[in-house]
N, C-alpha and C. Protein backbone atom coordinates (compact mmCIF):
# COMPACT_ATOMS: atom_id res chain seq x y z
N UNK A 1 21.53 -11.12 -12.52
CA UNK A 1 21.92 -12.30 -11.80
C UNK A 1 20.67 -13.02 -11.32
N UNK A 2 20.82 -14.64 -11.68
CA UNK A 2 19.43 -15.12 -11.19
C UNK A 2 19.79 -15.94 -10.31
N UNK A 3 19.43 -16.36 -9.05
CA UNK A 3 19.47 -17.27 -8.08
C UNK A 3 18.65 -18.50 -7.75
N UNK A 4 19.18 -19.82 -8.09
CA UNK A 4 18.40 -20.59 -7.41
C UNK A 4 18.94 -21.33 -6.45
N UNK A 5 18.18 -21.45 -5.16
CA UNK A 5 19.12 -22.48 -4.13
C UNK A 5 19.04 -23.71 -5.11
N UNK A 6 20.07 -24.81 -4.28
CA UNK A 6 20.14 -25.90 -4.49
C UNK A 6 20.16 -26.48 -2.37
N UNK A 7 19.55 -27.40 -2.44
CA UNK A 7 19.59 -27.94 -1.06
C UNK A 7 20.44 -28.98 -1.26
N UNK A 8 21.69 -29.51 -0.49
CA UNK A 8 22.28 -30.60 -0.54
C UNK A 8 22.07 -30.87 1.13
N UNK A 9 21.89 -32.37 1.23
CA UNK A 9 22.25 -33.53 2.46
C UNK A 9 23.59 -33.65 2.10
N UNK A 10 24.44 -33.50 3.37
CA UNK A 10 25.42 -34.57 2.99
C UNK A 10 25.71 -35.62 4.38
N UNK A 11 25.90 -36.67 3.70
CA UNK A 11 26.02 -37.60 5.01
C UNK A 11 27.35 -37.82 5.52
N UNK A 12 27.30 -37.72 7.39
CA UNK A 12 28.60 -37.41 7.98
C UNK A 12 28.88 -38.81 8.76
N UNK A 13 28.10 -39.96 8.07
CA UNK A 13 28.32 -41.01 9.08
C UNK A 13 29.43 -41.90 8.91
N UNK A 14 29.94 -42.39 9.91
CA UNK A 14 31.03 -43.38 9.60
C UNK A 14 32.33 -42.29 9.73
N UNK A 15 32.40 -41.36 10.37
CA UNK A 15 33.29 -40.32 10.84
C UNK A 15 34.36 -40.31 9.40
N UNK A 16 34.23 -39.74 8.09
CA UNK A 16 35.05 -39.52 7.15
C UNK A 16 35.63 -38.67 7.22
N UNK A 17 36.96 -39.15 6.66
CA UNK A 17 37.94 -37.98 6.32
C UNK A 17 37.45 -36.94 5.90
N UNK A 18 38.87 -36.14 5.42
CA UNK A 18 38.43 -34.66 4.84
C UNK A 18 38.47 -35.25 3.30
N UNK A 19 39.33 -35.84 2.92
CA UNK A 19 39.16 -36.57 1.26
C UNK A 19 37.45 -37.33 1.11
N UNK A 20 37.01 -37.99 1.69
CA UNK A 20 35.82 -38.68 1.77
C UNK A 20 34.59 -37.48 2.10
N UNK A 21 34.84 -37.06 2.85
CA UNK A 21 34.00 -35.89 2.91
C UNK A 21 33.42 -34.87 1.68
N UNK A 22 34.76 -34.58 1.01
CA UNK A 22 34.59 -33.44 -0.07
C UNK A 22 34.55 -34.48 -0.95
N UNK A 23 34.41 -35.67 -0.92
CA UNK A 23 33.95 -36.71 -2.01
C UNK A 23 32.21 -36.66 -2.04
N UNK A 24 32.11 -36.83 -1.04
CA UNK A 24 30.53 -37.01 -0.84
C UNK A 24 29.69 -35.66 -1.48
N UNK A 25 30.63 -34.65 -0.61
CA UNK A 25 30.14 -33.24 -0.88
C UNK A 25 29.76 -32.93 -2.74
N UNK A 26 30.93 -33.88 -3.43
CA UNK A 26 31.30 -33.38 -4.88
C UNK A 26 29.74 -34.19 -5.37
N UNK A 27 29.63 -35.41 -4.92
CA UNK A 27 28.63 -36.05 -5.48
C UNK A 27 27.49 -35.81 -5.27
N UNK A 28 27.02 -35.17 -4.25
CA UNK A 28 25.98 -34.98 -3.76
C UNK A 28 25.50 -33.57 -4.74
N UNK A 29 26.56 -32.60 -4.65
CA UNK A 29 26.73 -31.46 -5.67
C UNK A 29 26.22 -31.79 -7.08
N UNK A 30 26.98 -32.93 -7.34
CA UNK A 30 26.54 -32.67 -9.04
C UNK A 30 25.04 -33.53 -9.10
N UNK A 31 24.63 -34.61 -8.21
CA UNK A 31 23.01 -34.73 -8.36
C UNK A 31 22.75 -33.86 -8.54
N UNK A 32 23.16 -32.95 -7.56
CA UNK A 32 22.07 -31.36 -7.14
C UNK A 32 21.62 -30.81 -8.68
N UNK A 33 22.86 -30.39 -9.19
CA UNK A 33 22.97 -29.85 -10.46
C UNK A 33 22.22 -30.59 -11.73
N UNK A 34 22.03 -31.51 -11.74
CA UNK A 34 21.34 -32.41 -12.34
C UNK A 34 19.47 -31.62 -12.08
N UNK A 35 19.33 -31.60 -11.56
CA UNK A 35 17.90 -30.78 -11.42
C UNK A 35 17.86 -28.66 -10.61
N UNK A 36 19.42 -28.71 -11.41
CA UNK A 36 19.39 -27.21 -10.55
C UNK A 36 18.35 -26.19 -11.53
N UNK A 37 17.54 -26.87 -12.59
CA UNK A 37 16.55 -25.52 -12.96
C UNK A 37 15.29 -26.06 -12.09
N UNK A 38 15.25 -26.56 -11.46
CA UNK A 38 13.69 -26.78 -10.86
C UNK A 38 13.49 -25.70 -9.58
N UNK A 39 12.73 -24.70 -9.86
CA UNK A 39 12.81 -23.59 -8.56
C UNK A 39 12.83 -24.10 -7.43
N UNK A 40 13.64 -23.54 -6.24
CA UNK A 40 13.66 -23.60 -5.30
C UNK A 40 12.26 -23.71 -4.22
N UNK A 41 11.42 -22.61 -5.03
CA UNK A 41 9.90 -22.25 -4.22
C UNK A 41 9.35 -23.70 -4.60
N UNK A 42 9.05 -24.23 -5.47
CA UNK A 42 8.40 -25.38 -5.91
C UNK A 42 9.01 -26.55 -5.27
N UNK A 43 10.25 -27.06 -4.84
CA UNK A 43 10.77 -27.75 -4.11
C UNK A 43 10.56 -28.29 -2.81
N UNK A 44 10.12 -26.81 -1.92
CA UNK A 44 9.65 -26.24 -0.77
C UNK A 44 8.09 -26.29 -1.09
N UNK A 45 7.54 -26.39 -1.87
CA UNK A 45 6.34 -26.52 -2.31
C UNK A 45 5.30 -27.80 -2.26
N UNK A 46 6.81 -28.58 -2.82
CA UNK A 46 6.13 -30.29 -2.84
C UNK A 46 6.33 -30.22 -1.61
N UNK A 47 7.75 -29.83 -1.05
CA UNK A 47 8.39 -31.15 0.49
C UNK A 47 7.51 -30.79 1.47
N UNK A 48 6.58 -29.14 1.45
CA UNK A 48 5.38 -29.25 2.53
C UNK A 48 6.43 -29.26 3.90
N UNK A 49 7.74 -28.40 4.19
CA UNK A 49 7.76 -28.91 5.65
C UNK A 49 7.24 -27.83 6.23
N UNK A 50 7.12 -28.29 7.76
CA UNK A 50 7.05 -27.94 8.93
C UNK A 50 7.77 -25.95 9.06
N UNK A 51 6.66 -25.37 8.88
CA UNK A 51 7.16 -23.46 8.87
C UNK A 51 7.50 -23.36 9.92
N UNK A 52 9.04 -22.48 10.20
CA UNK A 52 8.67 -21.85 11.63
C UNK A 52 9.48 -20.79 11.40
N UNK A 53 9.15 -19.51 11.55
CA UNK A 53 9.76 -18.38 11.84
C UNK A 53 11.03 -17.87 12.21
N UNK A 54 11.34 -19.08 13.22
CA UNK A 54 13.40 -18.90 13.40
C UNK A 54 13.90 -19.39 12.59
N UNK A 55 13.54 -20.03 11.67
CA UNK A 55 14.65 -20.53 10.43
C UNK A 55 14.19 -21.02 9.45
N UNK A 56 14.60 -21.31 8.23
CA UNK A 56 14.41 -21.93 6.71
C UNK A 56 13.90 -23.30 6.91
N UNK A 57 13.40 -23.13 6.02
CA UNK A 57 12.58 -24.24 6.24
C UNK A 57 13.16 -25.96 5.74
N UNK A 58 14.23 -25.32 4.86
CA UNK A 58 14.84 -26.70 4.68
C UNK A 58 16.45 -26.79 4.68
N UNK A 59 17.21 -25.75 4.75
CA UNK A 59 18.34 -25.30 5.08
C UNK A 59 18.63 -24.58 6.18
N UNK A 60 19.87 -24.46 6.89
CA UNK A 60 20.60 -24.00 7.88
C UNK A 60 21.80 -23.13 7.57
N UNK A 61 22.27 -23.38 6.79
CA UNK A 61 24.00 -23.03 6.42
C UNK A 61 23.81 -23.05 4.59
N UNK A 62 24.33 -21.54 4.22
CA UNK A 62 24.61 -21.26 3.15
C UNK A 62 25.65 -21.20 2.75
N UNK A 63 25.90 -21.30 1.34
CA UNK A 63 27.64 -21.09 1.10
C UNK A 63 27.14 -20.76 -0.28
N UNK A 64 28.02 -19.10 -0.61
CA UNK A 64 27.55 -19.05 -1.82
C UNK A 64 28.91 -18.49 -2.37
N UNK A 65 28.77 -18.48 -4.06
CA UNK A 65 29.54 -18.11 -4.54
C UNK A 65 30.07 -17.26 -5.65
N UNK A 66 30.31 -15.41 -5.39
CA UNK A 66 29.81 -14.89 -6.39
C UNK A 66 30.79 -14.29 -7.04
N UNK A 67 31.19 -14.90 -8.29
CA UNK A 67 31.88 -14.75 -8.87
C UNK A 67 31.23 -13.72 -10.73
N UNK A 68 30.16 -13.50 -10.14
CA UNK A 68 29.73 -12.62 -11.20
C UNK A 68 30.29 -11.06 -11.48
N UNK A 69 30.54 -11.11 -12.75
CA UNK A 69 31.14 -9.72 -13.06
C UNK A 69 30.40 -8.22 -12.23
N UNK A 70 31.65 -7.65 -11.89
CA UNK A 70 30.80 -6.35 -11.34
C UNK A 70 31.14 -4.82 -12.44
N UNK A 71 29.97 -4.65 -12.99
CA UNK A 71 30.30 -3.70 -15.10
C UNK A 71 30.72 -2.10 -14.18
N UNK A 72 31.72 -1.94 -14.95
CA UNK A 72 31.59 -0.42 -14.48
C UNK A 72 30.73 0.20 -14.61
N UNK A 73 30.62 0.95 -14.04
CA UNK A 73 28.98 2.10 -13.95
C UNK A 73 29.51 3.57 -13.98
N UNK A 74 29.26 4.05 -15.13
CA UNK A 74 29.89 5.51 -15.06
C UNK A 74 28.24 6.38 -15.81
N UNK A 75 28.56 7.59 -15.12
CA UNK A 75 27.34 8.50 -15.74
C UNK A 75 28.06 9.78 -15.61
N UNK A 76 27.38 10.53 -16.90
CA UNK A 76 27.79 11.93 -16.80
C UNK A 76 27.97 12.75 -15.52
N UNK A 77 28.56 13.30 -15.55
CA UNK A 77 28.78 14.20 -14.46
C UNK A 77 28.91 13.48 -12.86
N UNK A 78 28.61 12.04 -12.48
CA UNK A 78 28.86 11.66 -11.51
C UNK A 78 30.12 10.70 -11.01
N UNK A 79 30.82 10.58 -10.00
CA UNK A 79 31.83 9.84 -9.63
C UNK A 79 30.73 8.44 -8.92
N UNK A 80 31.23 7.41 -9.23
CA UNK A 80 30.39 6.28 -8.60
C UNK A 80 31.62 5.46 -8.08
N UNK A 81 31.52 4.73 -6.49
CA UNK A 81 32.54 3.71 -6.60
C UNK A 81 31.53 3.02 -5.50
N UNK A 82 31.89 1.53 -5.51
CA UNK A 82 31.31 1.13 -5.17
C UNK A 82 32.15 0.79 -3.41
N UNK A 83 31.12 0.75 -2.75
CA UNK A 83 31.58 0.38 -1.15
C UNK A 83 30.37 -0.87 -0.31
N UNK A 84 31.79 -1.63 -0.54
CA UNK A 84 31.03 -3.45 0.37
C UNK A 84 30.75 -2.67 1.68
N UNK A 85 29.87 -3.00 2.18
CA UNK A 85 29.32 -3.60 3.88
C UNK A 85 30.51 -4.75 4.18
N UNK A 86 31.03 -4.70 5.33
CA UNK A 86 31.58 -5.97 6.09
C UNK A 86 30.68 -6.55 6.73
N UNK A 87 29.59 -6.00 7.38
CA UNK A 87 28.66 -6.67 8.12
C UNK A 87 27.67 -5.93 8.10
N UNK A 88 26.33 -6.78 7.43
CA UNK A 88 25.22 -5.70 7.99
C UNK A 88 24.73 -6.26 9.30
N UNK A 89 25.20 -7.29 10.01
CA UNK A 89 24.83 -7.39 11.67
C UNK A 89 23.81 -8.06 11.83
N UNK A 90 23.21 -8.91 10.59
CA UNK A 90 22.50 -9.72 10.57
C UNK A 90 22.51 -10.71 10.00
N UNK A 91 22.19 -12.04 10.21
CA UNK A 91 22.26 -13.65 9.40
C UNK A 91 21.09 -14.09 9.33
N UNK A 92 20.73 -14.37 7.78
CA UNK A 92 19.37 -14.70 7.90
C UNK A 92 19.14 -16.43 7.90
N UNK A 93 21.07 -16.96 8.37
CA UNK A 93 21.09 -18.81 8.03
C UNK A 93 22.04 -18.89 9.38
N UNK A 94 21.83 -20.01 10.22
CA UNK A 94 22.63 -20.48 11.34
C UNK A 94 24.13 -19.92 10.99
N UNK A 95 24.44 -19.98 9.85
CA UNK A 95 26.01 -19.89 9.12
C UNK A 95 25.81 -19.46 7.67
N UNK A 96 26.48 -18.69 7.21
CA UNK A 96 26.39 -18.38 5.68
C UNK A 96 27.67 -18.01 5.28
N UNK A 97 28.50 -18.45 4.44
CA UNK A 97 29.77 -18.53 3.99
C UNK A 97 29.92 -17.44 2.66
N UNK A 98 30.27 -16.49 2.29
CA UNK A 98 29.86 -16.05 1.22
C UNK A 98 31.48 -15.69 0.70
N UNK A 99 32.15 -16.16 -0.55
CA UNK A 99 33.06 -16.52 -1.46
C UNK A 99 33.31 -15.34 -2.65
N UNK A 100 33.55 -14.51 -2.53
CA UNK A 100 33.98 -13.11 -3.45
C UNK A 100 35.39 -13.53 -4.55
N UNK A 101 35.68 -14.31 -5.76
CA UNK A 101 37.06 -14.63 -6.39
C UNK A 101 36.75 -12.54 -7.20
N UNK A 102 37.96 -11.83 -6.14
CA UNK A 102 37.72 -10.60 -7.05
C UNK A 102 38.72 -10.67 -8.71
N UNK A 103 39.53 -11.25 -8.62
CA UNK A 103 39.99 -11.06 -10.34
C UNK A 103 39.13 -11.91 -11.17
N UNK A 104 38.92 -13.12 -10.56
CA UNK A 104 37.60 -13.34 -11.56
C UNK A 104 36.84 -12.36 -12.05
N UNK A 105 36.11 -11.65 -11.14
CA UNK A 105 35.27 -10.96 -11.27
C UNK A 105 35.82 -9.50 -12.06
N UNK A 106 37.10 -9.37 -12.26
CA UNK A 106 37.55 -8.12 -13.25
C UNK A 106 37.79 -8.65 -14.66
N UNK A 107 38.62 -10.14 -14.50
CA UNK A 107 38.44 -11.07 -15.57
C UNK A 107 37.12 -11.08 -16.81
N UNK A 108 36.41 -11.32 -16.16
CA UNK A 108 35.08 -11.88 -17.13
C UNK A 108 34.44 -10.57 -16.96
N UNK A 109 35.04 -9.22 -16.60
CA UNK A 109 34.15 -7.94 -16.77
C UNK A 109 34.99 -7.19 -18.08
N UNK A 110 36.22 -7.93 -18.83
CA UNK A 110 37.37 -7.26 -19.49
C UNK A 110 37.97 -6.64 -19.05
N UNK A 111 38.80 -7.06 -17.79
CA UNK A 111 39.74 -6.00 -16.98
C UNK A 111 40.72 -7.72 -17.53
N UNK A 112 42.24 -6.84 -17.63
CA UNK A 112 43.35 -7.87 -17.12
C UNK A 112 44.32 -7.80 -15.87
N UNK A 113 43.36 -6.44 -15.50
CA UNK A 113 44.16 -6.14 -14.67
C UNK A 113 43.10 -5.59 -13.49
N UNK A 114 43.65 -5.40 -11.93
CA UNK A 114 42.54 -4.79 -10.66
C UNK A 114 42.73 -5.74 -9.53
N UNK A 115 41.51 -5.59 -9.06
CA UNK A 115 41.08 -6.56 -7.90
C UNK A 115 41.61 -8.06 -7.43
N UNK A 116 42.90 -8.29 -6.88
CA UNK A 116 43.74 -9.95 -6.88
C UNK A 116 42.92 -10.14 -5.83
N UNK A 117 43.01 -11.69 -5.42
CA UNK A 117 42.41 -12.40 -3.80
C UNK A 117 41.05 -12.68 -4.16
N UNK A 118 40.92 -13.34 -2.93
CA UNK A 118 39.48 -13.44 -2.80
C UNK A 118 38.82 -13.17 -1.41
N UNK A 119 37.37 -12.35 -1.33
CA UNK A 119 36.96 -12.01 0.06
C UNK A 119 36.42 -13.13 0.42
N UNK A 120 36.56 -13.37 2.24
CA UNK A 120 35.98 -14.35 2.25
C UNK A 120 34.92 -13.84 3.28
N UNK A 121 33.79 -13.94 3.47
CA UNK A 121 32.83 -13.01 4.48
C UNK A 121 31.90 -14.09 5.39
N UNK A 122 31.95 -14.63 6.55
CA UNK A 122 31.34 -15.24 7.11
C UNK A 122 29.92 -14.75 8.04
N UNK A 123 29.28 -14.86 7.84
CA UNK A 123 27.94 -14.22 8.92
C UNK A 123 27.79 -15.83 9.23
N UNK A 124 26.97 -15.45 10.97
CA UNK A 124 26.34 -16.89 12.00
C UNK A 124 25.62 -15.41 12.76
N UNK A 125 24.66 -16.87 13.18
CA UNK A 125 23.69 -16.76 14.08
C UNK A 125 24.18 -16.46 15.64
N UNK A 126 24.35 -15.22 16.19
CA UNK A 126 24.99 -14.71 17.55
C UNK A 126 24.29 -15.60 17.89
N UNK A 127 22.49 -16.03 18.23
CA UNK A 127 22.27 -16.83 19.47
C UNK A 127 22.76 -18.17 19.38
N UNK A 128 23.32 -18.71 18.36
CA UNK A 128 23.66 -20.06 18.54
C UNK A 128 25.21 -20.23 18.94
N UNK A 129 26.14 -18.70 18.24
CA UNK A 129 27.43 -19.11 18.14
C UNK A 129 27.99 -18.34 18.65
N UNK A 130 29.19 -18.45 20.10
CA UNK A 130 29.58 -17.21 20.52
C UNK A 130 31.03 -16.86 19.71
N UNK A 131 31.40 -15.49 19.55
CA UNK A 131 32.25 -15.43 18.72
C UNK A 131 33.78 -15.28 19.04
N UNK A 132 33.86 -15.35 20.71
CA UNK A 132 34.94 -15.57 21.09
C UNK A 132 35.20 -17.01 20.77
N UNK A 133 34.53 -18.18 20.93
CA UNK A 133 35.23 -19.67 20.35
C UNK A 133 35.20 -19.80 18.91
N UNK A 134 34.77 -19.26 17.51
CA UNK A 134 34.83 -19.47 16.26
C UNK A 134 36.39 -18.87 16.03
N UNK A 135 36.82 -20.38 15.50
CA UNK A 135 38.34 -19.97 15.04
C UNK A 135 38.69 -18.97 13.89
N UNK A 136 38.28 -18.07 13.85
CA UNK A 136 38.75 -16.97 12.81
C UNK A 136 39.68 -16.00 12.88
């Protein structure tokens, strides 16, 4: 699996709907994609911002989406299964959204059958967000 961010702006002015919103979002998306082989490091490279240690340097909020096959793994003589973390108790983005489609992911591994739903796993930043007000 290879990863490259993509950074999107999206602009929230003029108070838009939720249709106008995920309009903007879609367009702004496929620019993105339009230059999604240009590394991320080199991006961050030209734009030269401002480093600081509490956070990324050009993002805040991740949202990812991994819908990559997970291959069975079998070896002689051993039982293997695999076991998610719910939380490792740390966020390394103000917010990070992370998107698990599991039959996809049995789908495109040659399963027709297993894993239905999708996980949905949210990590935030405790000092910014208390977790008694996040509607979850």
């Amino acid at each position: 699996m290879i990863v490259n961010n993509l950074v999107l702006r999206i602009d929230l002015s003029g108070n838009p709907t939720f249709r106008d919103l995920l309009a903007r979002v879609r367009s702004c998306t496929m620019e993105a994609y339009a230059n999604e082989d240009l590394p991320f490091d080199q991006v961050v490279e030209v734009l030269k911002p401002i480093r600081n240690l509490s956070h990324n340097p050009l993002f805040q909020v991740m949202f990812s989406f991994h819908n990559s096959p997970i291959p069975d793994l079998s070896l002689p003589g051993l039982d293997i299964s695999l076991h998610e973390p719910i939380s490792n108790k740390s966020s390394k983005f103000d917010l990070d959204f992370l998107v698990i489609p599991r039959f996809e992911q049995g789908v495109q591994n040659g399963s027709r059958t297993g894993a239905r739903g999708i996980t949905l796993v949210l990590e935030y930043n405790s000092d910014l967000f208390d977790a008694a007000i996040l509607p979850l």
